[in-house]
C-alpha atoms as a PDB file:
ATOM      1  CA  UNK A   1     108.975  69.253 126.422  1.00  0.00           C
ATOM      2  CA  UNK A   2     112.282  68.346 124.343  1.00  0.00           C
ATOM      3  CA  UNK A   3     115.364  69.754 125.313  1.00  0.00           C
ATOM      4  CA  UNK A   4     118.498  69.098 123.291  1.00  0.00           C
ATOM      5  CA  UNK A   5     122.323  70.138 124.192  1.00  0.00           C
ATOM      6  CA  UNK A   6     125.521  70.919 121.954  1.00  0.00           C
ATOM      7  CA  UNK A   7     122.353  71.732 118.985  1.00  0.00           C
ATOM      8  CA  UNK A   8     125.070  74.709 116.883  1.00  0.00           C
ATOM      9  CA  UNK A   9     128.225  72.124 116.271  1.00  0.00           C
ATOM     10  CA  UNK A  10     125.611  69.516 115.509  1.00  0.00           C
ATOM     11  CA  UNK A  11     123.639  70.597 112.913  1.00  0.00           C
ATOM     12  CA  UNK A  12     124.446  67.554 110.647  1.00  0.00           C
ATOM     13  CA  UNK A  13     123.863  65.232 112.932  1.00  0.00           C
ATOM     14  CA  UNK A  14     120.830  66.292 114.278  1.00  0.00           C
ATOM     15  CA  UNK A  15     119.101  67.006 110.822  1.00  0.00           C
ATOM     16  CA  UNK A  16     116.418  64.051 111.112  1.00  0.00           C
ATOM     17  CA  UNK A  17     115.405  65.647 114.624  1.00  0.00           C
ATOM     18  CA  UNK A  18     115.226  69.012 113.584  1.00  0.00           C
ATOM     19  CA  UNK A  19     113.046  67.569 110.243  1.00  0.00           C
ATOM     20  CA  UNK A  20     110.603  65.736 112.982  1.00  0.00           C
ATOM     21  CA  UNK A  21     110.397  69.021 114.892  1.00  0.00           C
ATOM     22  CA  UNK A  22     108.850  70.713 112.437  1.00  0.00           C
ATOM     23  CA  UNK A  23     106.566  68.175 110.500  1.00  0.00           C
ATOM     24  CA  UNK A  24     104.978  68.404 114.228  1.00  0.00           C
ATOM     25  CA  UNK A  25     103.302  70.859 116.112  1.00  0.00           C
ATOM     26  CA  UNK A  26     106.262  72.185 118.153  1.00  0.00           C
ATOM     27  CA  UNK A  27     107.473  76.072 119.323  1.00  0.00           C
ATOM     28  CA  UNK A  28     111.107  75.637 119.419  1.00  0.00           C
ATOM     29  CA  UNK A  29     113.693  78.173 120.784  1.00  0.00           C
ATOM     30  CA  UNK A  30     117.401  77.789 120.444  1.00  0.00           C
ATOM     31  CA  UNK A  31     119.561  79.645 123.351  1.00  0.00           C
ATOM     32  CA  UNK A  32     122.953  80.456 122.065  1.00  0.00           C
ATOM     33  CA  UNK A  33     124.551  79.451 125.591  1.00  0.00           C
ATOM     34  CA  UNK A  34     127.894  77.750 125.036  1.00  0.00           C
ATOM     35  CA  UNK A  35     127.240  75.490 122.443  1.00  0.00           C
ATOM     36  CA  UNK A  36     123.744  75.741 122.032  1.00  0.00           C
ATOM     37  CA  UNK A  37     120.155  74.447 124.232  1.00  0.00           C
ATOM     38  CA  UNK A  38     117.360  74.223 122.385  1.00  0.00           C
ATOM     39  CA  UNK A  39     113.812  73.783 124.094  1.00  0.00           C
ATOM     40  CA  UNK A  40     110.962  72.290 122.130  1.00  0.00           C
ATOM     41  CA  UNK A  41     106.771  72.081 123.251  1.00  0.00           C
ATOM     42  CA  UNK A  42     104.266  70.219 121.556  1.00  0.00           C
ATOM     43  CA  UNK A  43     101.446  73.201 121.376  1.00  0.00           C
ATOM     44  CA  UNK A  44      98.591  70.821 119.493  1.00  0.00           C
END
C-alpha cells in the first residue's frame, strides 16, 4: 500500500507519481481531508 499526504496543492509536483500509478495495476482513492490523503494498492 502507498499512501501520499498534501496530494490537492501538489498536483504538479507529484505528476510523475500519479503517471506511475496508473501505468500499474493500482486502485487509488483520494480523501479530500485537509489537504488531501490518497491511498494506493497494487491489485495484480
Amino acid at each position: 500500500m502507498v499512501v501520499a499526504d498534501n496530494v490537492l496543492p501538489h498536483s504538479e509536483t507529484l505528476a510523475a507519481y500519479q503517471k506511475t500509478r496508473h501505468d500499474l495495476i493500482f486502485v487509488s482513492v483520494t480523501v479530500p481531508l485537509d489537504r488531501g490523503l490518497e491511498l494506493s494498492e497494487i491489485v495484480a
